[in-house]
PDB file of N, CA and C in Angstrom:
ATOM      1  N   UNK A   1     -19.694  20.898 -15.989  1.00  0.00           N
ATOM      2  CA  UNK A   1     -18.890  20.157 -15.029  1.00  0.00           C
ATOM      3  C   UNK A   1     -19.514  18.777 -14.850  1.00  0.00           C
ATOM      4  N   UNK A   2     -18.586  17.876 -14.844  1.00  0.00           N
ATOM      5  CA  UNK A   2     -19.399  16.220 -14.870  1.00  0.00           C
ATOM      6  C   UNK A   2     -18.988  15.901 -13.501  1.00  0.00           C
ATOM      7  N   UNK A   3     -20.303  15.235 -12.785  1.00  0.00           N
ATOM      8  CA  UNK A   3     -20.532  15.350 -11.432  1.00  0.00           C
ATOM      9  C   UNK A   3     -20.442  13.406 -11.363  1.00  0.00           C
ATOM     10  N   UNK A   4     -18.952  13.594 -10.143  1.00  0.00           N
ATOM     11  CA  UNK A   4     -19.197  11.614 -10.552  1.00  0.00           C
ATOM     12  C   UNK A   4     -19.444  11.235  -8.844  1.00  0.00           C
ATOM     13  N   UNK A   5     -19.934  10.063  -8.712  1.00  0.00           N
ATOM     14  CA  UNK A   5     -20.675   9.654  -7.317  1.00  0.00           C
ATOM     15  C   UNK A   5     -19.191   8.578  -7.312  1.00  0.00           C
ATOM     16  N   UNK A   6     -18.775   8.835  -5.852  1.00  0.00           N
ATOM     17  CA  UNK A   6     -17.653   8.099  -5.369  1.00  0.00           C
ATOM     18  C   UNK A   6     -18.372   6.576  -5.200  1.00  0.00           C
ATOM     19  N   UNK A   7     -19.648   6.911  -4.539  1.00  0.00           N
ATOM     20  CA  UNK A   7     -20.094   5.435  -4.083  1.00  0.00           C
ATOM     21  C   UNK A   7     -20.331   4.277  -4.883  1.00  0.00           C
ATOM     22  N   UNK A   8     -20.865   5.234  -6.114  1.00  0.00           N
ATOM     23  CA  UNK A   8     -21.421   4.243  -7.340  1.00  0.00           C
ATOM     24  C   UNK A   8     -20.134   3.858  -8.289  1.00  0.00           C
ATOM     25  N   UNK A   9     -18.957   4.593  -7.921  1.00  0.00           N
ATOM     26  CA  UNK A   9     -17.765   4.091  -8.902  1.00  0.00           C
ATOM     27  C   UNK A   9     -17.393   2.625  -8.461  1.00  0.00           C
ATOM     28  N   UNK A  10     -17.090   3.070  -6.496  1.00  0.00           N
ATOM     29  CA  UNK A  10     -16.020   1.727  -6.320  1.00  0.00           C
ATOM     30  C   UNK A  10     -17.566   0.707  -5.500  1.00  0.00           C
ATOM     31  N   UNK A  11     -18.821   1.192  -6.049  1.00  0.00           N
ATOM     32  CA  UNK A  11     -19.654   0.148  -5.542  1.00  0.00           C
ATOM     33  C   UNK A  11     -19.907   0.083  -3.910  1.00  0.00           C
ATOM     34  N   UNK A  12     -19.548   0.452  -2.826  1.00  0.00           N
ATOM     35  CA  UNK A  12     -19.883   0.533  -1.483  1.00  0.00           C
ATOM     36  C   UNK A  12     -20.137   1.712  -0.930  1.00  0.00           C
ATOM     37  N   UNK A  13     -20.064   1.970   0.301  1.00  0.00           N
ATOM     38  CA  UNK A  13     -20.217   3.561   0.596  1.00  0.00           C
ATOM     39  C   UNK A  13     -18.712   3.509   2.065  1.00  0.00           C
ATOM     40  N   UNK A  14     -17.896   2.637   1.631  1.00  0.00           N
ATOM     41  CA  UNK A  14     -16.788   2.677   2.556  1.00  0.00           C
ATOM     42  C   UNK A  14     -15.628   2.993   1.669  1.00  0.00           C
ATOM     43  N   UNK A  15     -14.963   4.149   1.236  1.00  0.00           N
ATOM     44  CA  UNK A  15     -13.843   4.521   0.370  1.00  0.00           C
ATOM     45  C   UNK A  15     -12.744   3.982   1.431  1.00  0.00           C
ATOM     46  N   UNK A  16     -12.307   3.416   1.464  1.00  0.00           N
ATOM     47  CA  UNK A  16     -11.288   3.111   1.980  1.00  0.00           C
ATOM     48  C   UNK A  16      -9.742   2.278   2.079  1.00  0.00           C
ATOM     49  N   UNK A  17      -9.800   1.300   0.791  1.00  0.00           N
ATOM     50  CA  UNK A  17      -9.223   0.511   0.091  1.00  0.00           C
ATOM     51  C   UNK A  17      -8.611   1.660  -0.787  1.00  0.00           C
ATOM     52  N   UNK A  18      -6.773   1.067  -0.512  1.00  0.00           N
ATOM     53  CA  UNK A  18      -6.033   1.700  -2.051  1.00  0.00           C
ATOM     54  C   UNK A  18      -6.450   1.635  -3.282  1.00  0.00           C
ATOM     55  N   UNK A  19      -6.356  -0.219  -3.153  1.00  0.00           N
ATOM     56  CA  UNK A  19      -7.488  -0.478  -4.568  1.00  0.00           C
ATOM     57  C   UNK A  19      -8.074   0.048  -4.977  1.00  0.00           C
ATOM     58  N   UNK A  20      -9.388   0.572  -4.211  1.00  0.00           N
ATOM     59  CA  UNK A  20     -10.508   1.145  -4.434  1.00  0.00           C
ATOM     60  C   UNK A  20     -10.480   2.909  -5.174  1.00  0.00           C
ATOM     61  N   UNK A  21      -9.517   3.320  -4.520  1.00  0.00           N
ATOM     62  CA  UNK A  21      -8.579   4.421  -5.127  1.00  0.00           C
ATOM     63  C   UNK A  21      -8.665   4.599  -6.366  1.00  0.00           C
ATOM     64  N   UNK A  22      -7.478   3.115  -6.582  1.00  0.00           N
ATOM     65  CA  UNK A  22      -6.971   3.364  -7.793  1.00  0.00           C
ATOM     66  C   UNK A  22      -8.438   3.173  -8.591  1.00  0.00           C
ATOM     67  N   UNK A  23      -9.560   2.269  -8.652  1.00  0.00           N
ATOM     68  CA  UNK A  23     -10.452   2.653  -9.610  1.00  0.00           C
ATOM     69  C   UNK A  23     -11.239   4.208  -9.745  1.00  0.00           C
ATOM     70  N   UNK A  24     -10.764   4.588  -8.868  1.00  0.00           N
ATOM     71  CA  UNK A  24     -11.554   6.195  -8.747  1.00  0.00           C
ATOM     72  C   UNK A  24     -10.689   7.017  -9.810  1.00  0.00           C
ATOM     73  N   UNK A  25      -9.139   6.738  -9.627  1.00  0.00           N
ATOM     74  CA  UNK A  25      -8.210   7.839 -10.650  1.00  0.00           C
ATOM     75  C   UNK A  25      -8.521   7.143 -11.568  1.00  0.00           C
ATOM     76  N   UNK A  26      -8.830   6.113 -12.201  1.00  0.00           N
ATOM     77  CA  UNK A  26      -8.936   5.607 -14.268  1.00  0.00           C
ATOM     78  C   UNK A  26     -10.319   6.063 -14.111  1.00  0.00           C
ATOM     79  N   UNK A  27     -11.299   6.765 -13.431  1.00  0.00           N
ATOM     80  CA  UNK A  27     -12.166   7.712 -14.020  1.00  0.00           C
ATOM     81  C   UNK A  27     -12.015   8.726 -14.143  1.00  0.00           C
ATOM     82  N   UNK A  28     -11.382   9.128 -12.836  1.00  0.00           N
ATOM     83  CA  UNK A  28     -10.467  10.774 -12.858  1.00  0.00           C
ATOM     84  C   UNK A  28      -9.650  11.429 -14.112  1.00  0.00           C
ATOM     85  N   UNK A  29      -9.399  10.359 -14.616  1.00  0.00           N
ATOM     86  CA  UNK A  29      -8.373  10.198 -15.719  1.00  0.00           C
ATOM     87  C   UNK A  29      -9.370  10.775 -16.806  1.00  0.00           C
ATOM     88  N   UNK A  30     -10.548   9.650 -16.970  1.00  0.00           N
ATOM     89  CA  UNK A  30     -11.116   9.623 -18.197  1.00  0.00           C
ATOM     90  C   UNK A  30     -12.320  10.750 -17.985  1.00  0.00           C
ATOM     91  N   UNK A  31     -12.652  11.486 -17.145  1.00  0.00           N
ATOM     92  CA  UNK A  31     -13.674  12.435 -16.859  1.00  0.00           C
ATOM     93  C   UNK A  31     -13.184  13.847 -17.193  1.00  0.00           C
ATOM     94  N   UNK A  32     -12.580  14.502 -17.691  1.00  0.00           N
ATOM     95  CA  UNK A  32     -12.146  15.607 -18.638  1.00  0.00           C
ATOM     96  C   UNK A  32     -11.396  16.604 -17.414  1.00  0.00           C
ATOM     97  N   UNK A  33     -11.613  17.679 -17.407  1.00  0.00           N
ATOM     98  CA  UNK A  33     -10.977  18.880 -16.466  1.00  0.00           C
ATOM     99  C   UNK A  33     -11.657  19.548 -15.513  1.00  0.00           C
ATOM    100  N   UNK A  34     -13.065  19.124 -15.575  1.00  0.00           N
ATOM    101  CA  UNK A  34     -14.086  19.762 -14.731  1.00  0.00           C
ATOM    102  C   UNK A  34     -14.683  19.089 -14.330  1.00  0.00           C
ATOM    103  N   UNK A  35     -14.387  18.299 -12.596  1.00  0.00           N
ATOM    104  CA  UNK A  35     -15.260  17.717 -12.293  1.00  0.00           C
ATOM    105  C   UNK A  35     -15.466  17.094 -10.811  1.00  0.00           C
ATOM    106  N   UNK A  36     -16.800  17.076 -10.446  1.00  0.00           N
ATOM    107  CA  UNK A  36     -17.262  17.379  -9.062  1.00  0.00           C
ATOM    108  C   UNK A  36     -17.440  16.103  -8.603  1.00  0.00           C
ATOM    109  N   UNK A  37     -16.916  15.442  -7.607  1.00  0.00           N
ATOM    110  CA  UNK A  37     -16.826  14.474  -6.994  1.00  0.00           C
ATOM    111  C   UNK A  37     -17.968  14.535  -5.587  1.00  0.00           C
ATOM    112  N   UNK A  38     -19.141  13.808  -5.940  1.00  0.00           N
ATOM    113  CA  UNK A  38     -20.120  13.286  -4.940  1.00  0.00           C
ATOM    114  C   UNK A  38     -19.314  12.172  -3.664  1.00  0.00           C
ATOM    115  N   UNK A  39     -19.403  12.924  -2.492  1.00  0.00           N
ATOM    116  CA  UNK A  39     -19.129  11.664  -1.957  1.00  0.00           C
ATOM    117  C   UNK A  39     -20.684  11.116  -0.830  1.00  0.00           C
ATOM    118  N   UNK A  40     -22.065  11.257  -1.468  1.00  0.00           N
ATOM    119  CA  UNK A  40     -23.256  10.842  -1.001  1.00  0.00           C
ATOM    120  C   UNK A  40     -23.169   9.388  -0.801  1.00  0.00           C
ATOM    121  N   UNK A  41     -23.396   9.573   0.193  1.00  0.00           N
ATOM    122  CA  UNK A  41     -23.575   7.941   0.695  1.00  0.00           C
ATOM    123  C   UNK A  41     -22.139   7.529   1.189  1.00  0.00           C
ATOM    124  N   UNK A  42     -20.801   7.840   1.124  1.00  0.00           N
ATOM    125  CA  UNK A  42     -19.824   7.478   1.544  1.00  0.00           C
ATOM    126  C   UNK A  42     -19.807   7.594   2.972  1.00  0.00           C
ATOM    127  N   UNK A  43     -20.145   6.236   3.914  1.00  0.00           N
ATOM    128  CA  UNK A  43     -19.464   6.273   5.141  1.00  0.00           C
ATOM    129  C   UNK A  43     -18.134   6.485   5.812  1.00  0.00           C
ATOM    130  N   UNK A  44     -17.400   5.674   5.464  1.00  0.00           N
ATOM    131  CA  UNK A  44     -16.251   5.716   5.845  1.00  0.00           C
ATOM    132  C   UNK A  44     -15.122   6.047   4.278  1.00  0.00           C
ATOM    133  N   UNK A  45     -13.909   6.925   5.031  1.00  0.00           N
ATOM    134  CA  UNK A  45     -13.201   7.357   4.085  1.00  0.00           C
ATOM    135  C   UNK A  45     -11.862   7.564   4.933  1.00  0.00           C
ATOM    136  N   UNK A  46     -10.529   6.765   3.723  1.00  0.00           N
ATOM    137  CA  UNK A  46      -9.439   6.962   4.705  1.00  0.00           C
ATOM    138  C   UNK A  46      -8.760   7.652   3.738  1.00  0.00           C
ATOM    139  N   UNK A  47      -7.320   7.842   3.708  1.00  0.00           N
ATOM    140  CA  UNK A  47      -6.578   8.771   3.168  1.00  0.00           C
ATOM    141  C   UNK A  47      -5.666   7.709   2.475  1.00  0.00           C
ATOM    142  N   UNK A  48      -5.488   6.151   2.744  1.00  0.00           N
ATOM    143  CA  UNK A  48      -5.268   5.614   1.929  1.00  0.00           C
ATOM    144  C   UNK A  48      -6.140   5.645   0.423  1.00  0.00           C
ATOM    145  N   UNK A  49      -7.089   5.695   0.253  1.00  0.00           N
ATOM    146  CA  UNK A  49      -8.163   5.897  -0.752  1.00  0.00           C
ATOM    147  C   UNK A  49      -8.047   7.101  -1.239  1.00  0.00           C
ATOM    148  N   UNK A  50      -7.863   8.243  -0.715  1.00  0.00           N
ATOM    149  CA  UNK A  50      -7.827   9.740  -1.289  1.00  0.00           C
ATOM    150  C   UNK A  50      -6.608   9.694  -2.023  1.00  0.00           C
ATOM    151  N   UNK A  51      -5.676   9.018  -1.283  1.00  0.00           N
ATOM    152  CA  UNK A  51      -3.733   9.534  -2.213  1.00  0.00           C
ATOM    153  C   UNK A  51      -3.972   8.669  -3.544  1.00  0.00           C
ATOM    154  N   UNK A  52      -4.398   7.691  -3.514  1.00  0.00           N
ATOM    155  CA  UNK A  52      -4.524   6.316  -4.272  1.00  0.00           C
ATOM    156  C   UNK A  52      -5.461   7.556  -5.706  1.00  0.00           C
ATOM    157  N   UNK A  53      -6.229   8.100  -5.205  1.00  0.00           N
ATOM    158  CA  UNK A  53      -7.293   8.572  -6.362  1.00  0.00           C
ATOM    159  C   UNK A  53      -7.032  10.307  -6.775  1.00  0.00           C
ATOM    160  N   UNK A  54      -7.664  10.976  -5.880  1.00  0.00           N
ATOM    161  CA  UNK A  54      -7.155  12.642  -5.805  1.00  0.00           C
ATOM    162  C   UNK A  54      -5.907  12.380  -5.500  1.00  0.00           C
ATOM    163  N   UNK A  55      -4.857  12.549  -4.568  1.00  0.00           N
ATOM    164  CA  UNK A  55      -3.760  13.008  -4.847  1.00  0.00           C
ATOM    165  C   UNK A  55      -3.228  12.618  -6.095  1.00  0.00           C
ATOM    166  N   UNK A  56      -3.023  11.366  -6.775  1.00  0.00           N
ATOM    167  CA  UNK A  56      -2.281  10.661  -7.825  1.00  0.00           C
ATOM    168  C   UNK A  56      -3.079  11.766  -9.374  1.00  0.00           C
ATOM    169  N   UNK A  57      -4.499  11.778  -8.966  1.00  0.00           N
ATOM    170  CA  UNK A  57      -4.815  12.532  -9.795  1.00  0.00           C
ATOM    171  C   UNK A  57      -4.347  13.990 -10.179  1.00  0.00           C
ATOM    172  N   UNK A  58      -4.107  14.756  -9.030  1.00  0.00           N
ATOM    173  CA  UNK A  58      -3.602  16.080  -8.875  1.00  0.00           C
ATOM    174  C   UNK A  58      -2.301  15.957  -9.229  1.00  0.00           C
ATOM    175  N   UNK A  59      -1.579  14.770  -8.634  1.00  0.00           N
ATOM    176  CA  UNK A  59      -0.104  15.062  -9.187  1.00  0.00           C
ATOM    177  C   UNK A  59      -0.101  14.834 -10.248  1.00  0.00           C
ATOM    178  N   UNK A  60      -0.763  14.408 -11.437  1.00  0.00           N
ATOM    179  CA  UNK A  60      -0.490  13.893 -12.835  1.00  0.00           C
ATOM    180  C   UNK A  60      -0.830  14.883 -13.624  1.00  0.00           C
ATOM    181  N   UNK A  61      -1.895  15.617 -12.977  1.00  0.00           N
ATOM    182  CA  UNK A  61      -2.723  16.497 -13.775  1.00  0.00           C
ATOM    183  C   UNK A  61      -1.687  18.130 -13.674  1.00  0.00           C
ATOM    184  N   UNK A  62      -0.692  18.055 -12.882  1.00  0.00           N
ATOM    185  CA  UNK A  62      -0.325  19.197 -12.980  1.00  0.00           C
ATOM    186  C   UNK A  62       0.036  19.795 -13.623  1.00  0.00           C
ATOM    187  N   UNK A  63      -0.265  21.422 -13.576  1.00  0.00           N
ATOM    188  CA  UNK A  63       0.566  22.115 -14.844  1.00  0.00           C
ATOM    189  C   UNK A  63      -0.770  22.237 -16.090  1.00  0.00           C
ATOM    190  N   UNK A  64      -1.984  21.627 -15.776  1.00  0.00           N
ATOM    191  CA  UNK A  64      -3.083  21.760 -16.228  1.00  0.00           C
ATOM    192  C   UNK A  64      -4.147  22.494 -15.804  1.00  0.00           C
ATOM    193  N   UNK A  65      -5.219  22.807 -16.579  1.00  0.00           N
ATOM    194  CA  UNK A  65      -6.329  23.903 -16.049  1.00  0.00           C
ATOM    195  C   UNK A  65      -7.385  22.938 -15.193  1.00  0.00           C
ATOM    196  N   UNK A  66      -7.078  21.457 -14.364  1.00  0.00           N
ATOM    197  CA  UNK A  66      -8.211  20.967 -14.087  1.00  0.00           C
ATOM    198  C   UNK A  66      -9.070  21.122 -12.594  1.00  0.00           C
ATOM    199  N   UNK A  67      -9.867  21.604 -12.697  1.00  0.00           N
ATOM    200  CA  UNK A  67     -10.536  22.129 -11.909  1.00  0.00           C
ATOM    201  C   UNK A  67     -11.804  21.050 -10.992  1.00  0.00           C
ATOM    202  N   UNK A  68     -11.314  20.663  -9.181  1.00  0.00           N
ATOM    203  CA  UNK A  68     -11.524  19.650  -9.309  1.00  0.00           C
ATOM    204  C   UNK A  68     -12.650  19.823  -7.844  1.00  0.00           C
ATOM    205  N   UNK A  69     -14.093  19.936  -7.682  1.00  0.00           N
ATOM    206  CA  UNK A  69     -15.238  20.271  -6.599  1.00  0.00           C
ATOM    207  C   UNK A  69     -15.326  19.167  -6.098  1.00  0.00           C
ATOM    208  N   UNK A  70     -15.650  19.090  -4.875  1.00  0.00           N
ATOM    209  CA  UNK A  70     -16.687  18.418  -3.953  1.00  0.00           C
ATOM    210  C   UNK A  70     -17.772  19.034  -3.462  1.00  0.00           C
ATOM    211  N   UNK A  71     -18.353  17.778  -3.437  1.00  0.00           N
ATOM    212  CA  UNK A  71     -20.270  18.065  -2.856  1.00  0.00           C
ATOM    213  C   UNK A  71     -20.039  16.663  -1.525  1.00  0.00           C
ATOM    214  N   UNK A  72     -21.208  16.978  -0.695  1.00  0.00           N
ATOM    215  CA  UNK A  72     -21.906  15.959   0.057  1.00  0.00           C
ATOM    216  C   UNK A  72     -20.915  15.019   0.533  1.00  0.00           C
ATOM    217  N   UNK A  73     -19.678  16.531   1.031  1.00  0.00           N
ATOM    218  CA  UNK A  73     -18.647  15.677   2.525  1.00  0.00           C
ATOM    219  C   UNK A  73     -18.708  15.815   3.577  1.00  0.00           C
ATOM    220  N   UNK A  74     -18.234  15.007   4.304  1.00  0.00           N
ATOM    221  CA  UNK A  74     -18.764  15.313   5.989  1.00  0.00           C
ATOM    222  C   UNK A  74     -16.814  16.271   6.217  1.00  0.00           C
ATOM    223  N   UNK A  75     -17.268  16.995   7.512  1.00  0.00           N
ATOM    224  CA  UNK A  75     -15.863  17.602   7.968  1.00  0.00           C
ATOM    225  C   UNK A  75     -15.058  17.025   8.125  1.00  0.00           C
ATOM    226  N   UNK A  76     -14.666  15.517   8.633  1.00  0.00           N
ATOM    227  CA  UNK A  76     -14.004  15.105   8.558  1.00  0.00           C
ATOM    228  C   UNK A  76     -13.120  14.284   7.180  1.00  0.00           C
ATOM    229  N   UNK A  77     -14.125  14.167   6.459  1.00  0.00           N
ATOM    230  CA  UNK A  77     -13.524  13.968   4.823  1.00  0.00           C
ATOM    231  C   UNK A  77     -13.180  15.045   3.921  1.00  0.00           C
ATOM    232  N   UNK A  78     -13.573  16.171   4.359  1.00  0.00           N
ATOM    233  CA  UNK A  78     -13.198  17.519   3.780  1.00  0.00           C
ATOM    234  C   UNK A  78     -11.554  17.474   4.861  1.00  0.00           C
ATOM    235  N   UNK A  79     -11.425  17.354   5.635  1.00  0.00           N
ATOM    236  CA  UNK A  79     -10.349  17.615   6.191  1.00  0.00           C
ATOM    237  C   UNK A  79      -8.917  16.559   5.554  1.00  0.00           C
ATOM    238  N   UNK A  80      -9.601  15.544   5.072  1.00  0.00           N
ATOM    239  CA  UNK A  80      -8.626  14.774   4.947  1.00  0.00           C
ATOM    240  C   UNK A  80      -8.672  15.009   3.190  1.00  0.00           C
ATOM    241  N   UNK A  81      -9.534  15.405   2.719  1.00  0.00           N
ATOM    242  CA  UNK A  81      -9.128  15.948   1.234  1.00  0.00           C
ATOM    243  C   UNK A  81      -7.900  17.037   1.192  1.00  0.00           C
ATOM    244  N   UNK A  82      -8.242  18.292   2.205  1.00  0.00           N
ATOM    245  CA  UNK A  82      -7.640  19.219   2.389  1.00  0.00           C
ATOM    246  C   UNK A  82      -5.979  18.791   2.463  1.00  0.00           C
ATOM    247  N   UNK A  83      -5.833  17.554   3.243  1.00  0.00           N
ATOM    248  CA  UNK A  83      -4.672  16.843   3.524  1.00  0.00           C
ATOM    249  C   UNK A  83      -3.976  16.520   2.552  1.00  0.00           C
ATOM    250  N   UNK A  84      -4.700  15.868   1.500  1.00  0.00           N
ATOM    251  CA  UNK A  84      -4.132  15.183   0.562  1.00  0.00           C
ATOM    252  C   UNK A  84      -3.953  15.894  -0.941  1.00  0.00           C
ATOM    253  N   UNK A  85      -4.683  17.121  -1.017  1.00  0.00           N
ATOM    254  CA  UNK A  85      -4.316  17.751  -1.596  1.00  0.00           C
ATOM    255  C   UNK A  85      -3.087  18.870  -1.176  1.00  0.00           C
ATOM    256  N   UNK A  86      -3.010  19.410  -0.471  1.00  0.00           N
ATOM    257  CA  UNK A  86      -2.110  19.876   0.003  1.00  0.00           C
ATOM    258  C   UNK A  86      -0.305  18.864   0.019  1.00  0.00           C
ATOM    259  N   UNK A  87      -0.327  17.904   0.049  1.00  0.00           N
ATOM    260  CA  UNK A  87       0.740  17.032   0.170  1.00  0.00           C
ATOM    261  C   UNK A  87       0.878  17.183  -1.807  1.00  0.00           C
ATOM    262  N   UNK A  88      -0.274  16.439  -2.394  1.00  0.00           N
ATOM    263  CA  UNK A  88      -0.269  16.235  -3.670  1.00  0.00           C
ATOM    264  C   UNK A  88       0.655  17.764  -4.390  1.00  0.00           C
ATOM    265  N   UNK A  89       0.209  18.784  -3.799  1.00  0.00           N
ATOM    266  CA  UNK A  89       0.650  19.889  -4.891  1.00  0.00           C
ATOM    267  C   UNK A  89       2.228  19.939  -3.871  1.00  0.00           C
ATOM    268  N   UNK A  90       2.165  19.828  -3.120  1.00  0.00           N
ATOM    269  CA  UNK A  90       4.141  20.714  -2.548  1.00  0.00           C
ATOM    270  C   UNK A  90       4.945  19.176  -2.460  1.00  0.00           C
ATOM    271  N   UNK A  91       5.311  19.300  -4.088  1.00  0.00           N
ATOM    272  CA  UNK A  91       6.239  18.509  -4.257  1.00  0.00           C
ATOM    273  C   UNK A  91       7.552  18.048  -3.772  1.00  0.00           C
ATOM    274  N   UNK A  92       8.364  19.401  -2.712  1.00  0.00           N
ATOM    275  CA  UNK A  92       8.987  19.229  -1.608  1.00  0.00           C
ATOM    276  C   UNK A  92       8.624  18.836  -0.473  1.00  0.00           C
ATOM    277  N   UNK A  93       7.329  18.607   0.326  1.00  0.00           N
ATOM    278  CA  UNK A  93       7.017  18.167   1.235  1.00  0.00           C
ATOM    279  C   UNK A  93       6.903  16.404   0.603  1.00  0.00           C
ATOM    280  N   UNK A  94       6.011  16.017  -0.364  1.00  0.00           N
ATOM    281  CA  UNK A  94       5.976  14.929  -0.406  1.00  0.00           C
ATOM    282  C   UNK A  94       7.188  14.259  -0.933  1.00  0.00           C
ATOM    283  N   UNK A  95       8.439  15.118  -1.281  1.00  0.00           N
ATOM    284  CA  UNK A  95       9.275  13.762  -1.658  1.00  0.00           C
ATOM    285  C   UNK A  95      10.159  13.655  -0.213  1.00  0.00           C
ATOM    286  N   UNK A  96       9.674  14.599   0.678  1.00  0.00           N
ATOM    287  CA  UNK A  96      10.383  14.298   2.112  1.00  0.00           C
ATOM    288  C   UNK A  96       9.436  13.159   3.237  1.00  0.00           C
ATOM    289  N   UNK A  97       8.056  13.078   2.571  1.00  0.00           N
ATOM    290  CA  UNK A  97       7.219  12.244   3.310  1.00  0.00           C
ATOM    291  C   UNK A  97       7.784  10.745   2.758  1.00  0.00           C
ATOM    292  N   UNK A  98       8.008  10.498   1.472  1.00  0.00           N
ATOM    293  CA  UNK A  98       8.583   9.344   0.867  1.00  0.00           C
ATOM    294  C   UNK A  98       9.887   9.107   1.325  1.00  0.00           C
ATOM    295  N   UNK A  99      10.628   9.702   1.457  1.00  0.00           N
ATOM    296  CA  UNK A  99      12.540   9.927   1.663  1.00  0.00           C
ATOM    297  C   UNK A  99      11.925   8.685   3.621  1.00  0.00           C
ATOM    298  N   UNK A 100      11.090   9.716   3.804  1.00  0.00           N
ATOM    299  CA  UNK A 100      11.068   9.210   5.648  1.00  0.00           C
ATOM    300  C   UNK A 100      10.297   7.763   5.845  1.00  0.00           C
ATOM    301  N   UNK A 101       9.424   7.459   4.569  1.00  0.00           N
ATOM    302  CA  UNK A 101       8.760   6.469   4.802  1.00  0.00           C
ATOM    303  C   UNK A 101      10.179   5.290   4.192  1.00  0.00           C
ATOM    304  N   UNK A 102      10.401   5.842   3.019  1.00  0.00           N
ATOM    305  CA  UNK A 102      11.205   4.438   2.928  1.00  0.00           C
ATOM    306  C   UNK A 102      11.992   4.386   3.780  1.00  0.00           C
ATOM    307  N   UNK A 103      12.694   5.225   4.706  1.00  0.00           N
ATOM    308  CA  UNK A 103      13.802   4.541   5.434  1.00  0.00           C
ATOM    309  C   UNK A 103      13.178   4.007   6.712  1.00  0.00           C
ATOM    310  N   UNK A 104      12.018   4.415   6.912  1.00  0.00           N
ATOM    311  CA  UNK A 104      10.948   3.619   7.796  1.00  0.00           C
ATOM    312  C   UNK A 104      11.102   2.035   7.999  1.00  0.00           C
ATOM    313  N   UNK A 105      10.691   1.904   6.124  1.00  0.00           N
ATOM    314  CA  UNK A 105      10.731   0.568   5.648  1.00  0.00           C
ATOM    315  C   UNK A 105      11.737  -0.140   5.416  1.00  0.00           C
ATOM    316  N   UNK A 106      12.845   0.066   5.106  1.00  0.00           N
ATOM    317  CA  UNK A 106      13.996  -0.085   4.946  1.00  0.00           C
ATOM    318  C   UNK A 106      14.958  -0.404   5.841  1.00  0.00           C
ATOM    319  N   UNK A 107      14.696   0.059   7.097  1.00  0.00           N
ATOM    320  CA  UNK A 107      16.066   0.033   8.416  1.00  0.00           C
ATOM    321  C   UNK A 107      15.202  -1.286   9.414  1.00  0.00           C
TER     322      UNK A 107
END
């Protein structure tokens, strides 16, 4: 299992930028099917950053054997993984979270 450090990917210990995300999934991408995500040293972590990286990752990867750990989260970033994976796999909940956001944006 290849063990990757969140902090040392996007360089800070604040995950919190979409941006920052998206450089986490083009490793997610390129790091094979097994693999354990360090989040040591990560202070702050929002869920903009998680959908941007794990969820996008989980939704792409589906229908595949990839098998995906954490180490060295605090409860409250385990909670918001829990979040975003959960949205990522029930493809009926999230195309009703999108349906509500665009008309959010939209009206």
């Amino acid at each position: 299992m290849k063990t990757i450090s969140v902090s040392e990917v996007i360089g800070k210990s604040s995950a919190v930028l979409h941006s920052d995300g998206l450089i986490l999934y083009e490793v997610l991408k390129r790091s094979g099917s097994r693999i354990t995500l360090s989040f040591n040293e990560i202070v702050h972590c929002t869920t903009a950053f998680l959908n941007a990286s794990i969820g996008k990752f989980i939704i792409e990867a589906k229908g595949t054997n990839v098998v995906l750990d954490f180490q060295d989260i605090s409860e409250d970033v385990k909670n918001k993984i829990d979040l975003v994976l959960e949205n990522a796999r029930d493809e009926k909940k999230r195309a009703n979270l999108d349906a509500s956001a665009r008309g959010y944006l939209y009206t």
